[in-house]
C-alpha atoms as a PDB file:
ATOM      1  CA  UNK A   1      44.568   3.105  11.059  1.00  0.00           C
ATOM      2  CA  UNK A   2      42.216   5.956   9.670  1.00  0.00           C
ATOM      3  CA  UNK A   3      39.550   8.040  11.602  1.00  0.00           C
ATOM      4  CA  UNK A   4      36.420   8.710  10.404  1.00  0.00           C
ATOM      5  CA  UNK A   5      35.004  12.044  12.120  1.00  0.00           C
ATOM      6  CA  UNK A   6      31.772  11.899  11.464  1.00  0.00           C
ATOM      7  CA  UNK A   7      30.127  15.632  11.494  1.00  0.00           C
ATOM      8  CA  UNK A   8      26.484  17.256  12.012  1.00  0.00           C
ATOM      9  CA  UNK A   9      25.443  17.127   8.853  1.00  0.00           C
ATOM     10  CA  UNK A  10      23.909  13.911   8.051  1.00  0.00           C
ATOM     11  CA  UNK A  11      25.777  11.772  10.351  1.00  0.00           C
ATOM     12  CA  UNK A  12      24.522   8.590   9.085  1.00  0.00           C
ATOM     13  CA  UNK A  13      27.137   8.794   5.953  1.00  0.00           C
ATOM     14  CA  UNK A  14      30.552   9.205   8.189  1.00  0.00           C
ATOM     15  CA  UNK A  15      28.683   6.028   9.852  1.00  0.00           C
ATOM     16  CA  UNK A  16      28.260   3.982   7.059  1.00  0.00           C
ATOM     17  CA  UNK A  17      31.405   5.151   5.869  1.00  0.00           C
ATOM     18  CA  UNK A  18      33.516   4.179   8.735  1.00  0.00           C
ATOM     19  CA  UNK A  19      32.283   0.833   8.570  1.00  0.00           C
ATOM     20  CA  UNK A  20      33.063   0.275   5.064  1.00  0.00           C
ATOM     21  CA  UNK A  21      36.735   1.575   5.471  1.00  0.00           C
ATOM     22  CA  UNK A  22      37.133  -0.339   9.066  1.00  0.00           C
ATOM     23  CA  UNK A  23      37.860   3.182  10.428  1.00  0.00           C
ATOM     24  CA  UNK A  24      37.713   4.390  14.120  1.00  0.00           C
ATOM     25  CA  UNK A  25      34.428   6.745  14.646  1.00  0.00           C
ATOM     26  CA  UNK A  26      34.551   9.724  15.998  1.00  0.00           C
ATOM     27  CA  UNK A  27      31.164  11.028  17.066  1.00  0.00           C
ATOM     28  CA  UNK A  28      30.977  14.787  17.004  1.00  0.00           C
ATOM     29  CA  UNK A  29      27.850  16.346  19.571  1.00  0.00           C
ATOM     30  CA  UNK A  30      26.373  19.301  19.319  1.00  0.00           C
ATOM     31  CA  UNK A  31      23.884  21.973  20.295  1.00  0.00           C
ATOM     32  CA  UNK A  32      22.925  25.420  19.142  1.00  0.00           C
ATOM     33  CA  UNK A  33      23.505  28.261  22.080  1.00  0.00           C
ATOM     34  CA  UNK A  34      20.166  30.547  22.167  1.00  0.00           C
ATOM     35  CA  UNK A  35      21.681  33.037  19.937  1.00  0.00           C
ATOM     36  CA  UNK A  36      22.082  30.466  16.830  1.00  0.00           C
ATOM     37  CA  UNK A  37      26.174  29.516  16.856  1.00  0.00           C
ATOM     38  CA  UNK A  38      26.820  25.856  17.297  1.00  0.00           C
ATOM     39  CA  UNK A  39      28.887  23.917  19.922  1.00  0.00           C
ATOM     40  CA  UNK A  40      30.898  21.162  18.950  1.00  0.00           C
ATOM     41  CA  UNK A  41      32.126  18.027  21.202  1.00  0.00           C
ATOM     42  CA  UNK A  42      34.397  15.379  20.187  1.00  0.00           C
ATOM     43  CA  UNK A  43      33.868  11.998  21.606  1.00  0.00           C
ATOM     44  CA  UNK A  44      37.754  11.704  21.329  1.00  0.00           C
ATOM     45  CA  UNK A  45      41.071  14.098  21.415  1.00  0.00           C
ATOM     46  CA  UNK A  46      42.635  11.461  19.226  1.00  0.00           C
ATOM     47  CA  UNK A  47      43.126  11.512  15.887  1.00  0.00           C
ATOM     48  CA  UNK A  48      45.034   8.957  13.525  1.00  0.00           C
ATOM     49  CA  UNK A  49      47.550  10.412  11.234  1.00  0.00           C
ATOM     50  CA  UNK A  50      45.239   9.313   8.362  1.00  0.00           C
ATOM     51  CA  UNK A  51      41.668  11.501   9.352  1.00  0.00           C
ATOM     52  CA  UNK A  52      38.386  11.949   6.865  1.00  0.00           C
ATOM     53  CA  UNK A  53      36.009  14.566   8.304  1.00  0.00           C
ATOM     54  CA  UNK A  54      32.801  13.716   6.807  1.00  0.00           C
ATOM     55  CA  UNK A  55      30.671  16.914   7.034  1.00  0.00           C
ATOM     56  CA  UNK A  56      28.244  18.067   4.261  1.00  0.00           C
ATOM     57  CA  UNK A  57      27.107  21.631   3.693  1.00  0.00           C
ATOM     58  CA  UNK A  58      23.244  21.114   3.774  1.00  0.00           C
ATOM     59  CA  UNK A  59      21.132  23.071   5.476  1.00  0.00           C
ATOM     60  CA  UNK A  60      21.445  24.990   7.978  1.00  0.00           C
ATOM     61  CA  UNK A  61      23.932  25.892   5.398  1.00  0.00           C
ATOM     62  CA  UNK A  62      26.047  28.535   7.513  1.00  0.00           C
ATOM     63  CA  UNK A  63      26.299  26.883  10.214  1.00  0.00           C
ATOM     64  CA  UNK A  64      27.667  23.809   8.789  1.00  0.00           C
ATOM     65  CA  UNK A  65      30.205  25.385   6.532  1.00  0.00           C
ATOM     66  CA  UNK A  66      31.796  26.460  10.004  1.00  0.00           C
ATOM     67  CA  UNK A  67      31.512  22.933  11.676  1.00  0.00           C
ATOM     68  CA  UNK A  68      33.059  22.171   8.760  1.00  0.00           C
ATOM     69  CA  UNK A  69      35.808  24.433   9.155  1.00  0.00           C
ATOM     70  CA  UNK A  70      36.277  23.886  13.098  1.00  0.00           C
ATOM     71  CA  UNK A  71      36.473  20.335  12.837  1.00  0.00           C
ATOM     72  CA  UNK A  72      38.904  20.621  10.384  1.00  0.00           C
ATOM     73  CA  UNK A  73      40.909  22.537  12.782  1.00  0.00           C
ATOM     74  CA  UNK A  74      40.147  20.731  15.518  1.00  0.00           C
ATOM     75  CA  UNK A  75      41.140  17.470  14.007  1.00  0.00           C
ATOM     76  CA  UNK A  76      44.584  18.512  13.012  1.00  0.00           C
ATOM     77  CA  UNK A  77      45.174  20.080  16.960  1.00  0.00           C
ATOM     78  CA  UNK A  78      44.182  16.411  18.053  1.00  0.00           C
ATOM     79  CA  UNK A  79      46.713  14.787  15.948  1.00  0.00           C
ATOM     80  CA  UNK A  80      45.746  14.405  12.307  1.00  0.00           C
ATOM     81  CA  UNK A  81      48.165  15.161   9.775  1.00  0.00           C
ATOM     82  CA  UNK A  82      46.614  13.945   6.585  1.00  0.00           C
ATOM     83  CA  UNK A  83      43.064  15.025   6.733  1.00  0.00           C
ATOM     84  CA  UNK A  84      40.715  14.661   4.085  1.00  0.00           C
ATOM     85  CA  UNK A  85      37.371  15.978   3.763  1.00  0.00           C
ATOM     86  CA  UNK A  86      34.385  14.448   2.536  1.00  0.00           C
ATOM     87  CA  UNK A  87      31.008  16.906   1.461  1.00  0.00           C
ATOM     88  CA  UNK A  88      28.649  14.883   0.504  1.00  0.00           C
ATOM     89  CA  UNK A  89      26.494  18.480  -0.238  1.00  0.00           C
ATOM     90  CA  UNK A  90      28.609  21.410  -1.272  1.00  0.00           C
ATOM     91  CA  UNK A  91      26.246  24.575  -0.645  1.00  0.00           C
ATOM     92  CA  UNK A  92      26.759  27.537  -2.741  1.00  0.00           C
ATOM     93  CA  UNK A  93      28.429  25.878  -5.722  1.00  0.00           C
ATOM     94  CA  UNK A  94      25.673  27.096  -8.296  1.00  0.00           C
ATOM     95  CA  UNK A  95      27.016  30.762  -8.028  1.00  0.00           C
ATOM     96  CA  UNK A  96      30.010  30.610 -10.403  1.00  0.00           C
ATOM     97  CA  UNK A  97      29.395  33.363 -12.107  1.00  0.00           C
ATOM     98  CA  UNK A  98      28.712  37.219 -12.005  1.00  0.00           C
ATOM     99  CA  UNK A  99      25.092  37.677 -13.822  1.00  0.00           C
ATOM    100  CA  UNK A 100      23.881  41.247 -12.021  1.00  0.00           C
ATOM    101  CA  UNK A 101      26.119  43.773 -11.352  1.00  0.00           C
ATOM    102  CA  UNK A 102      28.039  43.301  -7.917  1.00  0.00           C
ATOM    103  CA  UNK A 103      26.583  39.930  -7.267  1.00  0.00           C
ATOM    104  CA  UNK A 104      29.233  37.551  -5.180  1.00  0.00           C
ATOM    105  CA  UNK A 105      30.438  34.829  -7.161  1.00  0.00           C
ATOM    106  CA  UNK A 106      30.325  32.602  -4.229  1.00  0.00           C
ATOM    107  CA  UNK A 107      31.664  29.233  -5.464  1.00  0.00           C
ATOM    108  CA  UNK A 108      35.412  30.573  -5.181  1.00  0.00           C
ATOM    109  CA  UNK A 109      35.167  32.776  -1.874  1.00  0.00           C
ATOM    110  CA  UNK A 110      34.016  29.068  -0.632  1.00  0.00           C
ATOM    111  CA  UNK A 111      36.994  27.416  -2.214  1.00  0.00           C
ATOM    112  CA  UNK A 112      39.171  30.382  -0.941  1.00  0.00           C
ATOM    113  CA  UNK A 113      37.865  29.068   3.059  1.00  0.00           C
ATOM    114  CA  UNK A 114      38.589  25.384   2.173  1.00  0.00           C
ATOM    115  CA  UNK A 115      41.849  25.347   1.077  1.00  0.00           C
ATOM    116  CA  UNK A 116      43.065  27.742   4.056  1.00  0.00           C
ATOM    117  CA  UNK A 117      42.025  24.983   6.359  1.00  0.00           C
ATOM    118  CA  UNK A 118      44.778  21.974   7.170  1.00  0.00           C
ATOM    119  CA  UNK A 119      42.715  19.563   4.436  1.00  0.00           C
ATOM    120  CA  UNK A 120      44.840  18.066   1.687  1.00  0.00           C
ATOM    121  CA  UNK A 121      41.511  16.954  -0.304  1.00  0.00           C
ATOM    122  CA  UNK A 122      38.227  17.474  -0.621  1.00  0.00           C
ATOM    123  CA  UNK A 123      35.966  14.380  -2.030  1.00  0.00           C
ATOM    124  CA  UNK A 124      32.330  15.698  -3.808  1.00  0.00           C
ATOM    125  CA  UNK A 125      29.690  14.391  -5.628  1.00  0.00           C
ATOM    126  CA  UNK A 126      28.204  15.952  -8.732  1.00  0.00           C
ATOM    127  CA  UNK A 127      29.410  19.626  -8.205  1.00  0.00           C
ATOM    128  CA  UNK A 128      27.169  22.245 -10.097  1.00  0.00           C
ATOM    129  CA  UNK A 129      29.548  23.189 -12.954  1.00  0.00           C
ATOM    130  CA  UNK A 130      32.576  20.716 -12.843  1.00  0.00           C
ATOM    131  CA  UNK A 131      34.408  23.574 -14.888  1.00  0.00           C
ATOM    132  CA  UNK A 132      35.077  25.409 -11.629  1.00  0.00           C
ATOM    133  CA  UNK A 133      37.719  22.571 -10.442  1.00  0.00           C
ATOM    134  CA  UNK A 134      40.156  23.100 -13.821  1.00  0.00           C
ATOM    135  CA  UNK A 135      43.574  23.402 -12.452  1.00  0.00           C
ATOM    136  CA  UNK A 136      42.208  22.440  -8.883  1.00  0.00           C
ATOM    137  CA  UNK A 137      41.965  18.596  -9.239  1.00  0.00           C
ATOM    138  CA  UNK A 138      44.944  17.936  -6.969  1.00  0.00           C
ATOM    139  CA  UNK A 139      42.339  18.858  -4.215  1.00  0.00           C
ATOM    140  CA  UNK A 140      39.349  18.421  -5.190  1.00  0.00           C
ATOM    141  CA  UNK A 141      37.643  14.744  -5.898  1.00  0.00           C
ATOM    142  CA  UNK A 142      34.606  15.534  -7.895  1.00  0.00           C
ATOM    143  CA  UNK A 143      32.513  11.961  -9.278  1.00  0.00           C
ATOM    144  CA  UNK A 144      28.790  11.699 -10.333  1.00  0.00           C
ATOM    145  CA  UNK A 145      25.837   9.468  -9.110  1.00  0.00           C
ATOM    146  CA  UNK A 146      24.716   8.879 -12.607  1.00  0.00           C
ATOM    147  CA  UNK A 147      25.816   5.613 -12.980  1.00  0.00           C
ATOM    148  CA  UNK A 148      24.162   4.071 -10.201  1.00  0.00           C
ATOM    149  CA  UNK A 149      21.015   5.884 -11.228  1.00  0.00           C
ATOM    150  CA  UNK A 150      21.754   4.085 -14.606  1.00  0.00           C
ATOM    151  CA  UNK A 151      22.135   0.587 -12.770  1.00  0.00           C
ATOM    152  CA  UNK A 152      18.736   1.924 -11.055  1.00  0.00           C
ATOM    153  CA  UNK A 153      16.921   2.040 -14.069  1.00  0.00           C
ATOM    154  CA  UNK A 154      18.172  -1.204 -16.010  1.00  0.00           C
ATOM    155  CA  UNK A 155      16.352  -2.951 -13.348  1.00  0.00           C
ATOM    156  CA  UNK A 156      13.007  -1.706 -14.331  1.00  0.00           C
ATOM    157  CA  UNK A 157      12.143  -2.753 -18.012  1.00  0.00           C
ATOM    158  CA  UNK A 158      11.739   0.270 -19.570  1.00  0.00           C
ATOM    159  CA  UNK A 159      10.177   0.807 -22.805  1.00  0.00           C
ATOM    160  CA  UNK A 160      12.674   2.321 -25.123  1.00  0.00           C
ATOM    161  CA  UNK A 161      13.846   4.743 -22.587  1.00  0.00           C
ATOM    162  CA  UNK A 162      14.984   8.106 -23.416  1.00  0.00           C
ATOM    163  CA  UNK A 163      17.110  10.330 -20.887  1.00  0.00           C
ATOM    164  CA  UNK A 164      16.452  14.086 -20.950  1.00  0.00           C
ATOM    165  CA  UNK A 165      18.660  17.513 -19.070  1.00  0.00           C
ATOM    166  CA  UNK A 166      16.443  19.474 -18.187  1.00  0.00           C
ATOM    167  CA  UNK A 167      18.842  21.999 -19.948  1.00  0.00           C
ATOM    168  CA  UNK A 168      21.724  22.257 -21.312  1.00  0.00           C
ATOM    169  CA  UNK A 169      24.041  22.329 -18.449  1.00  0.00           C
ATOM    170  CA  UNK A 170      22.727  19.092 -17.426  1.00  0.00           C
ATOM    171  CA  UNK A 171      23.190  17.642 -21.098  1.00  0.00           C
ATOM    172  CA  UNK A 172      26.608  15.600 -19.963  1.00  0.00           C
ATOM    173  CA  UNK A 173      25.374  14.117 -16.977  1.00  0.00           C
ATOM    174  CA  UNK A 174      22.197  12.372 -18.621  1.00  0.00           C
ATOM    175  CA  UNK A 175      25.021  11.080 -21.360  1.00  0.00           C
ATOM    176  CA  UNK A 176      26.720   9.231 -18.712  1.00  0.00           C
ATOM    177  CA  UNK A 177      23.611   7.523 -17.452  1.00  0.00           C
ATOM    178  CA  UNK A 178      22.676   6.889 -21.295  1.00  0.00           C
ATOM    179  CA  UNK A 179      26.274   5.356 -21.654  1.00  0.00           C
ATOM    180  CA  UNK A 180      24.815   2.642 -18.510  1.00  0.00           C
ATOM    181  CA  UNK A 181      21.731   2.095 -19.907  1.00  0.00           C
ATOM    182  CA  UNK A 182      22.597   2.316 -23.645  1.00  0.00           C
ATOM    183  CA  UNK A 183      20.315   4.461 -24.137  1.00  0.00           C
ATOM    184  CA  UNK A 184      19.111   7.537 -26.079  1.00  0.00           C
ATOM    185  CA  UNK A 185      19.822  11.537 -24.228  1.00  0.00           C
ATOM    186  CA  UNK A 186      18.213  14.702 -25.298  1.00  0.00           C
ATOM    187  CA  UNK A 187      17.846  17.944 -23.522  1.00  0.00           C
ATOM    188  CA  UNK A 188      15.815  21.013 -23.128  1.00  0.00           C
ATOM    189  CA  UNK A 189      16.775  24.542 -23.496  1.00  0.00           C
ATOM    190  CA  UNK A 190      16.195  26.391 -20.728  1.00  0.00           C
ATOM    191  CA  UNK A 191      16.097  30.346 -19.920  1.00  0.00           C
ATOM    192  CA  UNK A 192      16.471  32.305 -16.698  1.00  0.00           C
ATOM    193  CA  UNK A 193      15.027  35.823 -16.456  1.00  0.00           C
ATOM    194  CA  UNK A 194      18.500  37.005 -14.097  1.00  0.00           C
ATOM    195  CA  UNK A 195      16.089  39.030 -12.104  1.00  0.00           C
ATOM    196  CA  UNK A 196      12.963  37.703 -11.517  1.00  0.00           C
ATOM    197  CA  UNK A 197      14.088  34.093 -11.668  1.00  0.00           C
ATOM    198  CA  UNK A 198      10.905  32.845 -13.658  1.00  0.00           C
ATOM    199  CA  UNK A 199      11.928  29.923 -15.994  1.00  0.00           C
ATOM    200  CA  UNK A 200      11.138  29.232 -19.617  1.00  0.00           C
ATOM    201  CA  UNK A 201      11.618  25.997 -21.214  1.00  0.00           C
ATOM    202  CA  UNK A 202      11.951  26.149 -25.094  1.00  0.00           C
ATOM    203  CA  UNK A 203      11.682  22.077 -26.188  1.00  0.00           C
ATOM    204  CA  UNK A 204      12.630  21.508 -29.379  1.00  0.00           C
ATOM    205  CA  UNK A 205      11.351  18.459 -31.445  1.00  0.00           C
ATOM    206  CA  UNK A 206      11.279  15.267 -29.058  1.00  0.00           C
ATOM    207  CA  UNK A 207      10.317  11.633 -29.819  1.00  0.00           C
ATOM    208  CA  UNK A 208       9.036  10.761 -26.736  1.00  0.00           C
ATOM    209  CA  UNK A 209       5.684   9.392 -27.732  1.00  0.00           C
ATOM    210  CA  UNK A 210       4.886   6.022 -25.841  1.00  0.00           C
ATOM    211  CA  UNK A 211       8.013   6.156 -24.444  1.00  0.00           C
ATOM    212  CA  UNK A 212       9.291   5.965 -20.765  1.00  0.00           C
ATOM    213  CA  UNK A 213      11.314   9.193 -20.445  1.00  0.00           C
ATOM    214  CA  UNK A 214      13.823   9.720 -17.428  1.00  0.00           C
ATOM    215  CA  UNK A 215      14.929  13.141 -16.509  1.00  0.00           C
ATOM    216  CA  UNK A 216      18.184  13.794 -14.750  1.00  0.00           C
ATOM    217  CA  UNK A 217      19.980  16.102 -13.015  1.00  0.00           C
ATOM    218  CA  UNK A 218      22.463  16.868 -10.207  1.00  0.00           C
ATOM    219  CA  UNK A 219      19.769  19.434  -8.058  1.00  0.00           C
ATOM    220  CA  UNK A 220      16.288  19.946  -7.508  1.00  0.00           C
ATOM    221  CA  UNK A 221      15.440  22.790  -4.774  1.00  0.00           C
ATOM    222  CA  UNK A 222      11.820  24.274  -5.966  1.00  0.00           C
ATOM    223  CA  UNK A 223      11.360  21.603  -8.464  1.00  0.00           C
ATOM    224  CA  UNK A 224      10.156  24.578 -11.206  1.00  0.00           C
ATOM    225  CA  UNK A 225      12.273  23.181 -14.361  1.00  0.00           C
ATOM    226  CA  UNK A 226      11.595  19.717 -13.206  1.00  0.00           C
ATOM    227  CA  UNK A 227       7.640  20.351 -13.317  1.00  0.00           C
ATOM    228  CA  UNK A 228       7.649  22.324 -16.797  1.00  0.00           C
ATOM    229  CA  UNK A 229       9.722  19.320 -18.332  1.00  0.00           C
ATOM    230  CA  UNK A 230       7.018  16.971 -17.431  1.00  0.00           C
ATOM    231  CA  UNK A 231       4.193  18.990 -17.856  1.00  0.00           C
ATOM    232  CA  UNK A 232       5.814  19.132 -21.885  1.00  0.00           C
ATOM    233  CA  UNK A 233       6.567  15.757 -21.651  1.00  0.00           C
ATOM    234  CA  UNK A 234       3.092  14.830 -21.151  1.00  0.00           C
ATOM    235  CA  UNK A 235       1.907  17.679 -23.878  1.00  0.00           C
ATOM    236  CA  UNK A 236       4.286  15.189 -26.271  1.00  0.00           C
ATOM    237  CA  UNK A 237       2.280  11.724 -25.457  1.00  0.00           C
ATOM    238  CA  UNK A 238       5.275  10.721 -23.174  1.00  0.00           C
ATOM    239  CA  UNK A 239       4.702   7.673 -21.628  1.00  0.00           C
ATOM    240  CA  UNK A 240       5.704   7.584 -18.308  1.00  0.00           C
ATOM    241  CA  UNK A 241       8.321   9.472 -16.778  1.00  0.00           C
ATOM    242  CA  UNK A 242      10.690   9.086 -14.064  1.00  0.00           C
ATOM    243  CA  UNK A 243      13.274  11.646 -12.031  1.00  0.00           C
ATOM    244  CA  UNK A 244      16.119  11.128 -10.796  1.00  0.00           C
ATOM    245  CA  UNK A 245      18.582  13.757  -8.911  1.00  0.00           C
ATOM    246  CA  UNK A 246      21.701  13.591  -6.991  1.00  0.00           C
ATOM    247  CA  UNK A 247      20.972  15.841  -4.206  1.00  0.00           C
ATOM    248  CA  UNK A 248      17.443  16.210  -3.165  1.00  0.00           C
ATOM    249  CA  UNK A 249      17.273  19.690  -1.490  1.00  0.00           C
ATOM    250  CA  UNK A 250      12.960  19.508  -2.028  1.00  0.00           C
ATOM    251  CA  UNK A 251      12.314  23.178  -0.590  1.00  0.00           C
ATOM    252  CA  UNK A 252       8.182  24.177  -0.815  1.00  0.00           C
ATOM    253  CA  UNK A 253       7.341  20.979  -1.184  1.00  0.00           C
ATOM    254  CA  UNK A 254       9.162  20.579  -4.440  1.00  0.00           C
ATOM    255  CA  UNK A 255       8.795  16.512  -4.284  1.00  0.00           C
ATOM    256  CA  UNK A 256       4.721  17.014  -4.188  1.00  0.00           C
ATOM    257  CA  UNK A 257       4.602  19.287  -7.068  1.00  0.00           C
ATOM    258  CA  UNK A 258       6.666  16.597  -9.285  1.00  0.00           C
ATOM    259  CA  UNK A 259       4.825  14.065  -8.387  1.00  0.00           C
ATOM    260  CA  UNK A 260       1.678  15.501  -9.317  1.00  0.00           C
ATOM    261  CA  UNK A 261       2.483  17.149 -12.727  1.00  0.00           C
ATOM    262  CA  UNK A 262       3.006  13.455 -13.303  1.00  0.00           C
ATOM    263  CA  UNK A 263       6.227  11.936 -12.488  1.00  0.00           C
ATOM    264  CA  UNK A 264       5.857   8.090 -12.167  1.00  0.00           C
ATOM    265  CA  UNK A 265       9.133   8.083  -9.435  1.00  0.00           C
ATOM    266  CA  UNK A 266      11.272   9.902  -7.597  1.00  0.00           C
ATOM    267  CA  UNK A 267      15.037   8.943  -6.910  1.00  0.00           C
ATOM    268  CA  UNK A 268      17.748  10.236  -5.014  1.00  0.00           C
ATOM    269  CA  UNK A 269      21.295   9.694  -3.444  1.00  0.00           C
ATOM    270  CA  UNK A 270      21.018  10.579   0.934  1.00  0.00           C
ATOM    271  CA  UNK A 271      23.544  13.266   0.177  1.00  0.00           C
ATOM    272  CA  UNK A 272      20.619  15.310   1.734  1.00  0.00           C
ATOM    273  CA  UNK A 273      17.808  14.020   4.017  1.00  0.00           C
ATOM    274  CA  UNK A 274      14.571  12.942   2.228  1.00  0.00           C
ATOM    275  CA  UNK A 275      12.177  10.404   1.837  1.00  0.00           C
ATOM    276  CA  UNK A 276      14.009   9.334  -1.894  1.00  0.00           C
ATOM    277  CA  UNK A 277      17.282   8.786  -1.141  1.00  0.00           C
ATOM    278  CA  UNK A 278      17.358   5.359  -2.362  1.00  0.00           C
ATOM    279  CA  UNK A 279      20.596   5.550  -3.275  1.00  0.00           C
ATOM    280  CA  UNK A 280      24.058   5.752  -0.272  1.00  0.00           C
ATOM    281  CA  UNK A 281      26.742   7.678  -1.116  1.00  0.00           C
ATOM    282  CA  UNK A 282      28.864   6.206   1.306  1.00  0.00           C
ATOM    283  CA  UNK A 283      30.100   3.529  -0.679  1.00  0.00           C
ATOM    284  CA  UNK A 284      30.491   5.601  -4.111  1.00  0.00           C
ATOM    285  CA  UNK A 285      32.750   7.805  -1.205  1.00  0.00           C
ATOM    286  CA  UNK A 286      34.703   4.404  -0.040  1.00  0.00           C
ATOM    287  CA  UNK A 287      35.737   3.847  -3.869  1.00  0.00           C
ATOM    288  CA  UNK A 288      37.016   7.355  -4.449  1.00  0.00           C
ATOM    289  CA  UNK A 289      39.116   7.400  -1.543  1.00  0.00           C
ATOM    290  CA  UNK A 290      40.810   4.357  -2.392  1.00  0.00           C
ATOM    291  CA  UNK A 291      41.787   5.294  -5.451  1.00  0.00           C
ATOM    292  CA  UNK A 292      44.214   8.053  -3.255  1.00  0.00           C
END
């Protein structure tokens, strides 16, 4: 048998997930004490051999990073010996490298936590810079939502689709859903003043007239790039456009903002809580683990 602990953050996934393995659930409780930590209960002290500890990292990031570490702990002092974890939303992955002087490259001090715990593996989807797992794959599972967002979008008609990165970091992930859809990619450049933050977008020469343009990526948090893609779009006669994102973190009311510079839709996996997840992780989870 396997157990399934399902943690805080977003619940609902160990759930689902547990069902489509035919695990045992374990429930985890909790609370927040007056002063902010968090208490943990188990609805067991049993663990099969075999244990997956679904717990993402979304916010409140801090305090779910330590759940995630304490149940970890926890699950191997109630009897787990092969314990895999499963982070649906792996906060501060987009620091992986030093820009300003000083600056914590905080991608590896989080890898440096993990892999002290009792976990064997770690299962994510659509990390920020895949790069940062070379010579790490024995442990950590990294796969991409893409292709369901590809399946997504071969349901809808579109007229001669074209899928855009809204830079170039994002340029192989679009690839992958222009692989489903056999369809055309393209990207933006994009700059980042390291200080201020403020975003420039420098498009290059586009065909997008008349055409239904989707734009892709693994995050959207303020929704900045996303906006100044479309807003260009539109400047190039696009004809409608659609966005689609892997983890929907939608801070300032990021999804609004899209919507009205003109995105047709907005899609999402429930890797994070929002009103667009359309599309479960759980059972893009359930395939990767099989495969170990």
């Amino acid at each position: 048998m396997t157990t399934i602990i399902s943690g805080p953050g977003q619940s609902n996934i160990g759930e689902q997930l547990a069902k489509l393995l035919k695990a045992d659930l374990i429930s985890i409780q909790h609370k927040f004490f007056p002063d902010g930590e968090r208490d943990l209960i188990f609805s067991k002290e049993t663990c099969d051999d075999q244990t997956i500890i679904v717990q993402t990292i979304a916010p409140p990031q801090d305090s779910n990073l330590i759940s995630l570490l304490q149940l970890t702990y926890t699950a191997q002092e109630f009897g787990a010996t092969d314990i895999s974890l499963v982070t649906p939303y792996l906060a501060y992955a987009a620091k992986d490298r030093r820009i300003l002087p000083g600056e914590v490259v905080s991608i590896f001090n989080l890898f440096k936590m993990i892999e002290a715990t009792p976990a064997k593996r770690l299962f994510v989807v659509d990390i920020h810079n895949p790069e940062v797992l070379l010579g790490k794959e024995n442990f950590y599972h990294n796969f991409s939502a893409m292709p369901e967002f590809g399946k997504y979008f071969l349901k809808k008609n579109l007229d001669n689709p074209l899928i855009i990165a809204p830079d170039l970091g994002a340029k192989e992930r679009v690839s992958i859903i222009g692989k489903v859809m056999n369809a055309e990619t393209d990207y933006f450049e994009k700059k980042r003043d390291p200080v201020s933050g403020e975003i420039k977008l420098l498009p290059h020469e586009m065909l997008v007239k008349n055409r239904d343009v989707i734009i892709a990526d693994e995050l959207i948090r303020t929704g900045g790039t996303i906006v100044k893609a479309i807003q260009a779009l539109h400047e190039m006669n696009v004809g409608r456009v659609f966005v689609a994102c892997t983890h929907m973190m939608l801070v300032n009311g990021a999804d609004k903002k899209i919507l009205a510079a003109g995105a047709e839709e907005l899609i999402g996996t429930d890797s994070l809580p929002s009103d667009y997840g359309i599309v479960p992780v759980a059972p893009m989870f359930k395939e990767q683990i099989e495969k170990y």
